[in-house]
C-alpha atoms as a PDB file:
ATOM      1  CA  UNK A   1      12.069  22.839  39.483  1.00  0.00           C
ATOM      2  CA  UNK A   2       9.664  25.022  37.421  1.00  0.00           C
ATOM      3  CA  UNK A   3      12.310  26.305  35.397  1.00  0.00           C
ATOM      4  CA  UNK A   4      13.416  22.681  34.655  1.00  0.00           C
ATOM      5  CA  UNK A   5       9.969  22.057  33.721  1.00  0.00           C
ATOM      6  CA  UNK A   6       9.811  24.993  31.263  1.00  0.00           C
ATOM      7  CA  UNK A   7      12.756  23.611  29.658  1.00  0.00           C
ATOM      8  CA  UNK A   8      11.386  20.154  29.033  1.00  0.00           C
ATOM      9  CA  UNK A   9       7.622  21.935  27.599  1.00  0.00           C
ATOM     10  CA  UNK A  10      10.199  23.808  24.821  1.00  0.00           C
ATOM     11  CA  UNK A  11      11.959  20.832  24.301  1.00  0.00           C
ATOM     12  CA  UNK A  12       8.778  19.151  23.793  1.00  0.00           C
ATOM     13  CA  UNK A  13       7.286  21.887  21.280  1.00  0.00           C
ATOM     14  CA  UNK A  14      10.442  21.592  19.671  1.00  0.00           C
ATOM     15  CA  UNK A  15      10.451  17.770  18.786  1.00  0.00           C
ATOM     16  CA  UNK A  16       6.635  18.393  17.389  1.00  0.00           C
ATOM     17  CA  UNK A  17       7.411  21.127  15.320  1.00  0.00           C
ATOM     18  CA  UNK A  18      10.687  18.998  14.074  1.00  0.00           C
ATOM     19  CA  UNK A  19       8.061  16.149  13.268  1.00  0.00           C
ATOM     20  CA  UNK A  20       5.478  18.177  11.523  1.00  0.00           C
ATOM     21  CA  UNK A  21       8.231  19.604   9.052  1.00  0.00           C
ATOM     22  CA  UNK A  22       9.808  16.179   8.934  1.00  0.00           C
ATOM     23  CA  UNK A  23       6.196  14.850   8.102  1.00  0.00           C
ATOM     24  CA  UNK A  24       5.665  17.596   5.297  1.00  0.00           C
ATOM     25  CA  UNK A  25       9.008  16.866   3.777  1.00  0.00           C
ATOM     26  CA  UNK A  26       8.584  12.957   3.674  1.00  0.00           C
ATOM     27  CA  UNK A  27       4.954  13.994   1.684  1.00  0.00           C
ATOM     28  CA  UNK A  28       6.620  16.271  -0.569  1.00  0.00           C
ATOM     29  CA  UNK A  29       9.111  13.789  -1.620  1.00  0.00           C
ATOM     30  CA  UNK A  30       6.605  10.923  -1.832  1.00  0.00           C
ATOM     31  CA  UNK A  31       4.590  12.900  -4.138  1.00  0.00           C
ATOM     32  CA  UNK A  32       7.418  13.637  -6.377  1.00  0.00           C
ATOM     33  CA  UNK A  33       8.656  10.350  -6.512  1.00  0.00           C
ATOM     34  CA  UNK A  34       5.578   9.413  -7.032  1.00  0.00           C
ATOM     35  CA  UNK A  35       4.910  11.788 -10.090  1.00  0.00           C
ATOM     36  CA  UNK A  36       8.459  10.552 -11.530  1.00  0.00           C
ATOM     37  CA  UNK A  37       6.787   6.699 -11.692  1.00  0.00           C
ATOM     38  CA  UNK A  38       3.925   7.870 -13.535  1.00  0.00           C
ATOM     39  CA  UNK A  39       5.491  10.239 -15.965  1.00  0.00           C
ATOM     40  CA  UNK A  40       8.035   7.413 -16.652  1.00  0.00           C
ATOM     41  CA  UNK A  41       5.480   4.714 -16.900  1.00  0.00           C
ATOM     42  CA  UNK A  42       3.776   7.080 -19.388  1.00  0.00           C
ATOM     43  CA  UNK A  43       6.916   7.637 -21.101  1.00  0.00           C
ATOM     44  CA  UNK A  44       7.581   4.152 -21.573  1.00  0.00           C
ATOM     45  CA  UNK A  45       4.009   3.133 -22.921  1.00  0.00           C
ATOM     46  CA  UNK A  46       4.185   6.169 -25.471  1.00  0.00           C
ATOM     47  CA  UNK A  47       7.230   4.709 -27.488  1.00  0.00           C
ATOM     48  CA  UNK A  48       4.503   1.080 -27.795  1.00  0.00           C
ATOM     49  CA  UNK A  49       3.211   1.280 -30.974  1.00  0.00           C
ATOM     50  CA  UNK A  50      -0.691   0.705 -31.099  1.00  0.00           C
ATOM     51  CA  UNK A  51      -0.582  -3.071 -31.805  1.00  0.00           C
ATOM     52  CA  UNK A  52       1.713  -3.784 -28.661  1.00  0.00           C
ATOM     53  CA  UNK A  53      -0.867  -1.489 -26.543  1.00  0.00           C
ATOM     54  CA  UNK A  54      -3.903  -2.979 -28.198  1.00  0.00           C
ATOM     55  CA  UNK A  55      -1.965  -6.721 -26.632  1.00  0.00           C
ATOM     56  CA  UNK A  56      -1.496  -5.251 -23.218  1.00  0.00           C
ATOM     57  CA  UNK A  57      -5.602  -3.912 -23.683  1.00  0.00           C
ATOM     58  CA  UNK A  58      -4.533  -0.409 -23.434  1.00  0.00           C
ATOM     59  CA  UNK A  59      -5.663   2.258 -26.049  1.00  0.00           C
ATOM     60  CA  UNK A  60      -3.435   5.390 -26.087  1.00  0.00           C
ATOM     61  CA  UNK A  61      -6.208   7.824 -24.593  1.00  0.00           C
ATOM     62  CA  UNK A  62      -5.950   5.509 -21.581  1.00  0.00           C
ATOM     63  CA  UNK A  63      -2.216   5.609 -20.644  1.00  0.00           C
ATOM     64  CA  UNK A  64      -2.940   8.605 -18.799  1.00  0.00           C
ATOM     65  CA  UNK A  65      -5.327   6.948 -16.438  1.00  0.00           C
ATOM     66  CA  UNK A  66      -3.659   3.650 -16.622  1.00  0.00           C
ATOM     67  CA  UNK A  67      -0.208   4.937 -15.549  1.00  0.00           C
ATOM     68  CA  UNK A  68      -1.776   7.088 -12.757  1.00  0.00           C
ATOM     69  CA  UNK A  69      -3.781   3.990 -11.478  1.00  0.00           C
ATOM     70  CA  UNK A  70      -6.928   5.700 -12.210  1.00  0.00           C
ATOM     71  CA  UNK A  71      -8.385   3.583 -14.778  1.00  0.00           C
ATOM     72  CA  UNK A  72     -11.714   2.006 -14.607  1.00  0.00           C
ATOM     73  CA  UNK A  73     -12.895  -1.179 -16.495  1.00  0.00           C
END
């Protein structure tokens, strides 16, 4: 009976140290899919020219920010 209960403590440790390295993968890729949005979004408002930004209210030293979601009014 102890023994069995040994077993299920390891099994136990097991599944939480699966999760935690489940959990750091899942951030990893969220960040980098993530970073792929922004450096595409950035991408695509670099090849505007000025007059289509200065329509959408975006000057070019504020893609940055804007793309990222960081942008203040």
């Amino acid at each position: 009976m102890i023994l069995a209960a040994g077993n299920w403590l390891n099994f136990g440790f097991v599944i939480t140290a699966y999760m935690k390295v489940l959990n750091v993968y899942l951030n990893i890729s969220d960040s980098l899919t993530r970073r792929r949005e922004v450096n595409n979004t950035i991408n695509e408002l670099n090849q505007l020219t000025n007059r289509e930004l200065n329509d959408l209210g975006i000057s070019r030293g504020m893609i940055r920010s804007v793309a990222e979601g960081t942008h203040r009014v």
